[in-house]
PDB file of N, CA and C in Angstrom:
ATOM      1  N   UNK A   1     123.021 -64.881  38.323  1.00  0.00           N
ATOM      2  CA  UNK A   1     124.226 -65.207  39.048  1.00  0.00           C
ATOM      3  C   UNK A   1     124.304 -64.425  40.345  1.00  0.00           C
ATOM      4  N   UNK A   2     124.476 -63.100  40.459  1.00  0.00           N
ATOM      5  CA  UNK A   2     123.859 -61.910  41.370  1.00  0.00           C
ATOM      6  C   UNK A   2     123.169 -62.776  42.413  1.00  0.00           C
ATOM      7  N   UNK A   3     122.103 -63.487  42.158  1.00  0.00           N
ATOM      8  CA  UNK A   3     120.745 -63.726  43.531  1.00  0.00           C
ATOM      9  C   UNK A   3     121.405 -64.772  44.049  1.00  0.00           C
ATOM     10  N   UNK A   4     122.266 -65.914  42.684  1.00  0.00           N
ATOM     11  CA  UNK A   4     122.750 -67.072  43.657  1.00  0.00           C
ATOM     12  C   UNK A   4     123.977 -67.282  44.220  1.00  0.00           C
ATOM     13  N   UNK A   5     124.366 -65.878  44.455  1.00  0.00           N
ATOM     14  CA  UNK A   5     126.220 -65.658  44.948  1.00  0.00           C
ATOM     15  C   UNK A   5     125.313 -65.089  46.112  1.00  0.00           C
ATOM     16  N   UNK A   6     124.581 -64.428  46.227  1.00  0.00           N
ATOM     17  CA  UNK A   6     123.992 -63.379  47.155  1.00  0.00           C
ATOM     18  C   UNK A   6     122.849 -64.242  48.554  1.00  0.00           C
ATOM     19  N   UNK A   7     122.758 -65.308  47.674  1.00  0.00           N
ATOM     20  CA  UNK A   7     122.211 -66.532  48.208  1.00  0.00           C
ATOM     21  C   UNK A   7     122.652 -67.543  49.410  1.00  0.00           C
ATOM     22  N   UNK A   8     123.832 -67.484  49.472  1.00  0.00           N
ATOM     23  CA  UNK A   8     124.743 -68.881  50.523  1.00  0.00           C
ATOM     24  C   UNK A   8     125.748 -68.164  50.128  1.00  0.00           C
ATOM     25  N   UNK A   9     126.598 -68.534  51.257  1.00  0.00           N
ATOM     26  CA  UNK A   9     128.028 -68.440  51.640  1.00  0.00           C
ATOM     27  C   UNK A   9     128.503 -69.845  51.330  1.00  0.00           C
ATOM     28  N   UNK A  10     127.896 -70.545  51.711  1.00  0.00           N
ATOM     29  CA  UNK A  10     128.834 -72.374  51.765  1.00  0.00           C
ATOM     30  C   UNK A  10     128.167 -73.055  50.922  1.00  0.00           C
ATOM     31  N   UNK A  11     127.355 -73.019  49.764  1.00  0.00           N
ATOM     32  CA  UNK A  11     126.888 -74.438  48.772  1.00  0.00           C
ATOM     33  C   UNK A  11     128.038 -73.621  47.574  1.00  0.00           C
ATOM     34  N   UNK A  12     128.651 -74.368  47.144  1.00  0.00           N
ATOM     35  CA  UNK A  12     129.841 -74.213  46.267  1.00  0.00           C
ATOM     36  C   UNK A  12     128.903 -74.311  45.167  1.00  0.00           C
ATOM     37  N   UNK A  13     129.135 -72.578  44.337  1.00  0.00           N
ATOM     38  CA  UNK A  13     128.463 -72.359  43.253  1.00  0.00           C
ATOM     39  C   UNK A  13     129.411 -72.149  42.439  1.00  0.00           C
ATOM     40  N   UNK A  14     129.398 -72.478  41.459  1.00  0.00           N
ATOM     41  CA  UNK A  14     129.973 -72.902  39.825  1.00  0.00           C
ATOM     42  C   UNK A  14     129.762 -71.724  38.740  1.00  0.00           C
ATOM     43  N   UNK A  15     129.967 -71.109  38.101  1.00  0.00           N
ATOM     44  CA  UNK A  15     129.611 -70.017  37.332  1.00  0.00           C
ATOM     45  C   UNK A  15     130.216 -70.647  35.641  1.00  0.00           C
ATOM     46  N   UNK A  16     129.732 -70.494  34.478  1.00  0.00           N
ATOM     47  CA  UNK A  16     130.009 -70.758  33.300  1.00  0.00           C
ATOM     48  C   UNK A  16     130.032 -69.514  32.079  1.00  0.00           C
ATOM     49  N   UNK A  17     130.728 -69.409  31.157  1.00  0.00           N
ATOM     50  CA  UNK A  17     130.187 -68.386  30.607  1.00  0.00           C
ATOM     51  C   UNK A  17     129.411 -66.710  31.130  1.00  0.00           C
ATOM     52  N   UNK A  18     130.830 -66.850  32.246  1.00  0.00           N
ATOM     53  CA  UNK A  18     130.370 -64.862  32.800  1.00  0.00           C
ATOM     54  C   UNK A  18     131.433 -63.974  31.981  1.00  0.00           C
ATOM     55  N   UNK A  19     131.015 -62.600  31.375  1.00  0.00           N
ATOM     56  CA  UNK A  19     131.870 -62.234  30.640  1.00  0.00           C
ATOM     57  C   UNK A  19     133.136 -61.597  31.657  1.00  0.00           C
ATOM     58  N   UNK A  20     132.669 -61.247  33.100  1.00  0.00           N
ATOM     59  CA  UNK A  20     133.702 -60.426  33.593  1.00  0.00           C
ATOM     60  C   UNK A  20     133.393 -60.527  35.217  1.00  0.00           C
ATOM     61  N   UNK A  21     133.805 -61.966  35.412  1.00  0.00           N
ATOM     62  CA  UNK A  21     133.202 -62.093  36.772  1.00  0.00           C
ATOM     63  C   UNK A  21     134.106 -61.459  38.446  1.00  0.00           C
ATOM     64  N   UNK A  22     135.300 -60.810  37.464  1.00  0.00           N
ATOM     65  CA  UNK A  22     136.094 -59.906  38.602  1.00  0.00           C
ATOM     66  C   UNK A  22     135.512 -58.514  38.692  1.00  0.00           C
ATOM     67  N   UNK A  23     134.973 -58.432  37.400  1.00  0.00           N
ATOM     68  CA  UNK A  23     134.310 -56.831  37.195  1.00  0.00           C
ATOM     69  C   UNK A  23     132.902 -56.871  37.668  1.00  0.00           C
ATOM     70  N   UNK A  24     132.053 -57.714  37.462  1.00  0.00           N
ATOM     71  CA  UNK A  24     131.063 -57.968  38.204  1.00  0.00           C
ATOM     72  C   UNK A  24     130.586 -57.958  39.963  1.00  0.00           C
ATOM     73  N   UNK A  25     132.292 -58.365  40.325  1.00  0.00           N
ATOM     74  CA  UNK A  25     132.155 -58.585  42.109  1.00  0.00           C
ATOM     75  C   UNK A  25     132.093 -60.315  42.404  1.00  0.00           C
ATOM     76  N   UNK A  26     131.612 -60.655  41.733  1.00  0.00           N
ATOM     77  CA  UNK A  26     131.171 -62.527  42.372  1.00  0.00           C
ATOM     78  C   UNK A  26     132.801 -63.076  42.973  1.00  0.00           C
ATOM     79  N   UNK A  27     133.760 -63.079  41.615  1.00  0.00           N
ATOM     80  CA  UNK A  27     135.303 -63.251  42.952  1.00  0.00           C
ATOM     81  C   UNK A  27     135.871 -62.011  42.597  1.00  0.00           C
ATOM     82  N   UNK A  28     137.307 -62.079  43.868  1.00  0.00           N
ATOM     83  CA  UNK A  28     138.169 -60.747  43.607  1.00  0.00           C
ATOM     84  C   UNK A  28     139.209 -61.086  42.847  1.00  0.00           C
ATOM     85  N   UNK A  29     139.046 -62.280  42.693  1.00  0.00           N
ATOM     86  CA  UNK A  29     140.543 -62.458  41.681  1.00  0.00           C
ATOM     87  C   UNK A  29     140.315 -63.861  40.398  1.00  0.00           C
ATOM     88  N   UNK A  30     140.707 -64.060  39.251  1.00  0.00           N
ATOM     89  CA  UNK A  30     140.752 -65.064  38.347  1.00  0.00           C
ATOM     90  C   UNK A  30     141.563 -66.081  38.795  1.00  0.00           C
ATOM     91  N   UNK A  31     142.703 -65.706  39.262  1.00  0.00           N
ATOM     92  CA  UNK A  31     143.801 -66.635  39.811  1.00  0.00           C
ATOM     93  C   UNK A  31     143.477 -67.336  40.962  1.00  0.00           C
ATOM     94  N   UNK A  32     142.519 -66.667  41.307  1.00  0.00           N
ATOM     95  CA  UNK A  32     142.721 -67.166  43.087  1.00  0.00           C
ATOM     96  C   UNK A  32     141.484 -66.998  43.773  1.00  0.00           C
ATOM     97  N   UNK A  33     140.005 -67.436  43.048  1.00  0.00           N
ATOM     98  CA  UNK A  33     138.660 -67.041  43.611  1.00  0.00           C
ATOM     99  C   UNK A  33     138.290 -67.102  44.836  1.00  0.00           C
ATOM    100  N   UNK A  34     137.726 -66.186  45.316  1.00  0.00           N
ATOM    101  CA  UNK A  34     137.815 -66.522  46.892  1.00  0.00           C
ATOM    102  C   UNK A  34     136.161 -66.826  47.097  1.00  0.00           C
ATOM    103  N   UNK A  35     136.071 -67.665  48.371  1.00  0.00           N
ATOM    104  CA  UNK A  35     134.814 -67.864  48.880  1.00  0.00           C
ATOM    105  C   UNK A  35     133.766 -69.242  47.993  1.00  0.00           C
ATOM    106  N   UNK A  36     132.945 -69.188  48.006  1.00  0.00           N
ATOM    107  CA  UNK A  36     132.380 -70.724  47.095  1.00  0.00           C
ATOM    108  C   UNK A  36     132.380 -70.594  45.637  1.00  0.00           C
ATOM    109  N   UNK A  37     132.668 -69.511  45.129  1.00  0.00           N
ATOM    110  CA  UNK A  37     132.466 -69.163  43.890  1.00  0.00           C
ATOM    111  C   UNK A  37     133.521 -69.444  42.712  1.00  0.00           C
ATOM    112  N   UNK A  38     133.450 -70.057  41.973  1.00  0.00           N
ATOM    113  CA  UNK A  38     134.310 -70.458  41.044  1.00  0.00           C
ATOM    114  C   UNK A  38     134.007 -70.738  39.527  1.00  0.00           C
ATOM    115  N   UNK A  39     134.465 -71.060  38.622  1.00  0.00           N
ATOM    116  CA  UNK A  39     134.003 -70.804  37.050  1.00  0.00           C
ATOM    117  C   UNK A  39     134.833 -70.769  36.554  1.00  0.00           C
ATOM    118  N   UNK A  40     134.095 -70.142  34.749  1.00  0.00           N
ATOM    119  CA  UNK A  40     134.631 -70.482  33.374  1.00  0.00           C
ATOM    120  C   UNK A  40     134.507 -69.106  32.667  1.00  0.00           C
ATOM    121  N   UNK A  41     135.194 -68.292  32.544  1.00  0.00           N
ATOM    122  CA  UNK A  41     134.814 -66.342  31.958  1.00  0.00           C
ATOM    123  C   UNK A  41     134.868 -66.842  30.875  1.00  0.00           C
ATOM    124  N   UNK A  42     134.360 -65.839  29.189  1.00  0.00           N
ATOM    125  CA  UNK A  42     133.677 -66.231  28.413  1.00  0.00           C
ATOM    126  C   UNK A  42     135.049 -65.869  27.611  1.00  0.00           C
ATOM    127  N   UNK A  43     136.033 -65.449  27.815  1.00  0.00           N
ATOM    128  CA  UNK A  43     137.531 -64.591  27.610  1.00  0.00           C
ATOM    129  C   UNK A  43     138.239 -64.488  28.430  1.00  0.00           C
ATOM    130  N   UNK A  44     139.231 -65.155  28.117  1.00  0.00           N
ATOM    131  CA  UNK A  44     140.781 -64.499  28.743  1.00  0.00           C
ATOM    132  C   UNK A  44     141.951 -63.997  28.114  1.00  0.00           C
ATOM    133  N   UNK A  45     142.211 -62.769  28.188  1.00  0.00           N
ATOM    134  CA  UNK A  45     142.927 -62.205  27.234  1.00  0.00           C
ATOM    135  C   UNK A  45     144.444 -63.082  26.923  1.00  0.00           C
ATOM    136  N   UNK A  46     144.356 -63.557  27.946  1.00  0.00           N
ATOM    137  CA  UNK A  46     146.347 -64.327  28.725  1.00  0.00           C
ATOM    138  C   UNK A  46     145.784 -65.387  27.471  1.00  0.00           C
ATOM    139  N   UNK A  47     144.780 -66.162  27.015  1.00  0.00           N
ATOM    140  CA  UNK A  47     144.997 -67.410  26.273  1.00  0.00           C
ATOM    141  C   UNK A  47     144.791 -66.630  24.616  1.00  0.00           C
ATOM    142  N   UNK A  48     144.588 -65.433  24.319  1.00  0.00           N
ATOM    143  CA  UNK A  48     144.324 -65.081  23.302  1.00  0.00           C
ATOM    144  C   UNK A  48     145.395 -65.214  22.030  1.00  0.00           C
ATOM    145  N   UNK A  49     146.872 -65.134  22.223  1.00  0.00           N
ATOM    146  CA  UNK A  49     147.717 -65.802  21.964  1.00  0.00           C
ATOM    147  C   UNK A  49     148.116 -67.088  21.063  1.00  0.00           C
ATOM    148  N   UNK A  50     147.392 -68.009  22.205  1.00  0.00           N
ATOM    149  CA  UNK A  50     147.155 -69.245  21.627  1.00  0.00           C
ATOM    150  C   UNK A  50     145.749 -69.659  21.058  1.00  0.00           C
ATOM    151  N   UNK A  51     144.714 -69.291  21.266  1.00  0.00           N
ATOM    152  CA  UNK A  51     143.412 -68.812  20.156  1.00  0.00           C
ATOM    153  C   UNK A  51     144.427 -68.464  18.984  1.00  0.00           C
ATOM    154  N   UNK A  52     144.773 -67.615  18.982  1.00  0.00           N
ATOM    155  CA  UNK A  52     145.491 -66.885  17.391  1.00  0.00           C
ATOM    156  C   UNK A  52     146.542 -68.068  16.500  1.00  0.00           C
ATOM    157  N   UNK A  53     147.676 -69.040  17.696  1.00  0.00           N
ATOM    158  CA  UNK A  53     147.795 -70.134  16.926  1.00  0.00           C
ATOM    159  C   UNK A  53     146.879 -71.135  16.093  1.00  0.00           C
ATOM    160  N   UNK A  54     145.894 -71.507  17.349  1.00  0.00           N
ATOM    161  CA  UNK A  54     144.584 -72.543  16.507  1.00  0.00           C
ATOM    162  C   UNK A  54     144.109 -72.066  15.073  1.00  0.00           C
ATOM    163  N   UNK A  55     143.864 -71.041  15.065  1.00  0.00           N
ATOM    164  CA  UNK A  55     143.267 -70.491  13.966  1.00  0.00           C
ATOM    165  C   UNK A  55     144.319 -70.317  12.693  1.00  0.00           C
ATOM    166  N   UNK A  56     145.323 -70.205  12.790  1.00  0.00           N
ATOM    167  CA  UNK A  56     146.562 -70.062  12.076  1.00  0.00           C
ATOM    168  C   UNK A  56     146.904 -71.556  11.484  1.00  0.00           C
ATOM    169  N   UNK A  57     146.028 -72.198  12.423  1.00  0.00           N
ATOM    170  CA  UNK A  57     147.003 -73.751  11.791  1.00  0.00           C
ATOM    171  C   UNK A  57     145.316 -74.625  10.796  1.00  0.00           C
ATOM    172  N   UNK A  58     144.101 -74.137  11.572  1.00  0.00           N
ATOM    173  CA  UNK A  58     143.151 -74.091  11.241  1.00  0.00           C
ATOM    174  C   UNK A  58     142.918 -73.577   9.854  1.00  0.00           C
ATOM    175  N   UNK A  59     142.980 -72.466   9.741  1.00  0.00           N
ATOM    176  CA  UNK A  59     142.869 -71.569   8.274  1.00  0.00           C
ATOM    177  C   UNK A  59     143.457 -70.939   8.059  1.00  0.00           C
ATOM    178  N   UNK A  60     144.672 -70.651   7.078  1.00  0.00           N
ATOM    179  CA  UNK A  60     145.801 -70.084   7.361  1.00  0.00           C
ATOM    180  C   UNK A  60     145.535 -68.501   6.525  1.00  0.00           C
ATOM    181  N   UNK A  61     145.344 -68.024   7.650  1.00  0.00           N
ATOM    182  CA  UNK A  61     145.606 -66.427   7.274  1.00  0.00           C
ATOM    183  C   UNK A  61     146.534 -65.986   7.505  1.00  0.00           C
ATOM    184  N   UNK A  62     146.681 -64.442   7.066  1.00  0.00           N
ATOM    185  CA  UNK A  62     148.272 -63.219   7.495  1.00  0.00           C
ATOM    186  C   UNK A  62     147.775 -62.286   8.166  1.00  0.00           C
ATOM    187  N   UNK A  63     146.220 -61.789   8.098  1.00  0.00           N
ATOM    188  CA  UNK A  63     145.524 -60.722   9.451  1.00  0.00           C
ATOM    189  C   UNK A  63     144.376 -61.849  10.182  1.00  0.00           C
ATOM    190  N   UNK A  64     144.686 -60.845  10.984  1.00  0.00           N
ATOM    191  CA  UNK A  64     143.427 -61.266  12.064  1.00  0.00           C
ATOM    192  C   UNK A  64     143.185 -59.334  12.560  1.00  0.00           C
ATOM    193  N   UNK A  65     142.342 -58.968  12.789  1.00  0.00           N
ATOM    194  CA  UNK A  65     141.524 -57.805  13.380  1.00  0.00           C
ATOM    195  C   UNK A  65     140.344 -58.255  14.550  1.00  0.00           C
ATOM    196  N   UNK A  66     140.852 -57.334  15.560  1.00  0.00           N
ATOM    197  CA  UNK A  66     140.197 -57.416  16.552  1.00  0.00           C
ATOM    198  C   UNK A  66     139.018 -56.457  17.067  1.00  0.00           C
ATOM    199  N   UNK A  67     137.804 -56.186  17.565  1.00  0.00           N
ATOM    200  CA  UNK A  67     136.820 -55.389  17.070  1.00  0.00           C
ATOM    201  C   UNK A  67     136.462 -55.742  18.767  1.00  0.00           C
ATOM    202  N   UNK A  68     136.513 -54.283  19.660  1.00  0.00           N
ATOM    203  CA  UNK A  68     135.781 -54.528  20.905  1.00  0.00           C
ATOM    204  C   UNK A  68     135.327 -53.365  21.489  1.00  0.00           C
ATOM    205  N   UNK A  69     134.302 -53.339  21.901  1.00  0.00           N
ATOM    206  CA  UNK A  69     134.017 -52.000  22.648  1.00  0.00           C
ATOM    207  C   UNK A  69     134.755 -51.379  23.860  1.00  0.00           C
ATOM    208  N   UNK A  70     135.547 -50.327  24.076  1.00  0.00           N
ATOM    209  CA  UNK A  70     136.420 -50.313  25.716  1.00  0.00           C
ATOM    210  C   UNK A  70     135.195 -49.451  26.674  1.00  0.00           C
ATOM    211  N   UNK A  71     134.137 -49.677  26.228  1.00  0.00           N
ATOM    212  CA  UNK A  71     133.669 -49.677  27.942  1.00  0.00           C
ATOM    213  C   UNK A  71     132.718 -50.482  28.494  1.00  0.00           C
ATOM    214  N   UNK A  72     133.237 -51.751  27.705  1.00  0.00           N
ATOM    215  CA  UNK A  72     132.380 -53.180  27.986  1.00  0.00           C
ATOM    216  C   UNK A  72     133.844 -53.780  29.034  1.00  0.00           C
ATOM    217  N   UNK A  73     133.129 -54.024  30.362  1.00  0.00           N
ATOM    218  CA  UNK A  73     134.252 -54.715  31.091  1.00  0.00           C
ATOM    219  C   UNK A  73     134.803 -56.249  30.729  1.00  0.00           C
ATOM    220  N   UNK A  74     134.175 -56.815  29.381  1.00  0.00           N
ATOM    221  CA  UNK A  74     134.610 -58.029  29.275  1.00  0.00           C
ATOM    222  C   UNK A  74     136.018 -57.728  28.328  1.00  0.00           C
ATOM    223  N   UNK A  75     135.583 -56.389  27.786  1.00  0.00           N
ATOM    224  CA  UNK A  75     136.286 -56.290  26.489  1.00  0.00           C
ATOM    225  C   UNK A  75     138.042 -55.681  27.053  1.00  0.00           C
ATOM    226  N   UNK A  76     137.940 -55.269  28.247  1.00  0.00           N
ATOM    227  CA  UNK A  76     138.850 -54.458  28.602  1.00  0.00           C
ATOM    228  C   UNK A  76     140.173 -55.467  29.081  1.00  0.00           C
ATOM    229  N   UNK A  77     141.566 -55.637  28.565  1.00  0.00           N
ATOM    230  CA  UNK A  77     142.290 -56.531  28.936  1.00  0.00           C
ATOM    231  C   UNK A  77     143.056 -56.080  30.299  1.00  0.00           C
ATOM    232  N   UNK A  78     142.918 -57.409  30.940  1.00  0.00           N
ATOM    233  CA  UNK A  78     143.626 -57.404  32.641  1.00  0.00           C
ATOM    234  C   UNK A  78     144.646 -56.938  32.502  1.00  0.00           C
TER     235      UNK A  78
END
């Protein structure tokens, strides 16, 4: 991703599955990507919420536990 952000300024590149593409550098913001770069992060903490409904209506549990490393920048919530 690195060589093909680093690559062109103007062919509008697409990104899929980056774990932390504000922490990375490619855009400065999720809300508001600047420059050709745009995408799909592999997590967003803001929809985690509603992940936790699906699964609730899916298989009905009473826990859920969450398991993340904090000095993985994907893991770290905005």
């Amino acid at each position: 991703m690195a060589a093909v952000a680093g690559a062109t300024q103007s062919i509008p590149v697409v990104f899929v599955a980056v774990s932390d593409p504000v922490g990375q550098g490619f855009v400065h913001s999720l809300a508001q990507p600047d420059g050709n770069i745009t995408g799909f992060t592999l997590f967003e903490w803001a929809s985690a919420g509603k992940l936790l409904e699906v699964l609730k209506e899916v298989a009905p549990v009473e826990r859920v536990g969450v398991l993340y490393h904090p000095e993985t920048t994907s893991a770290a919530p905005l």
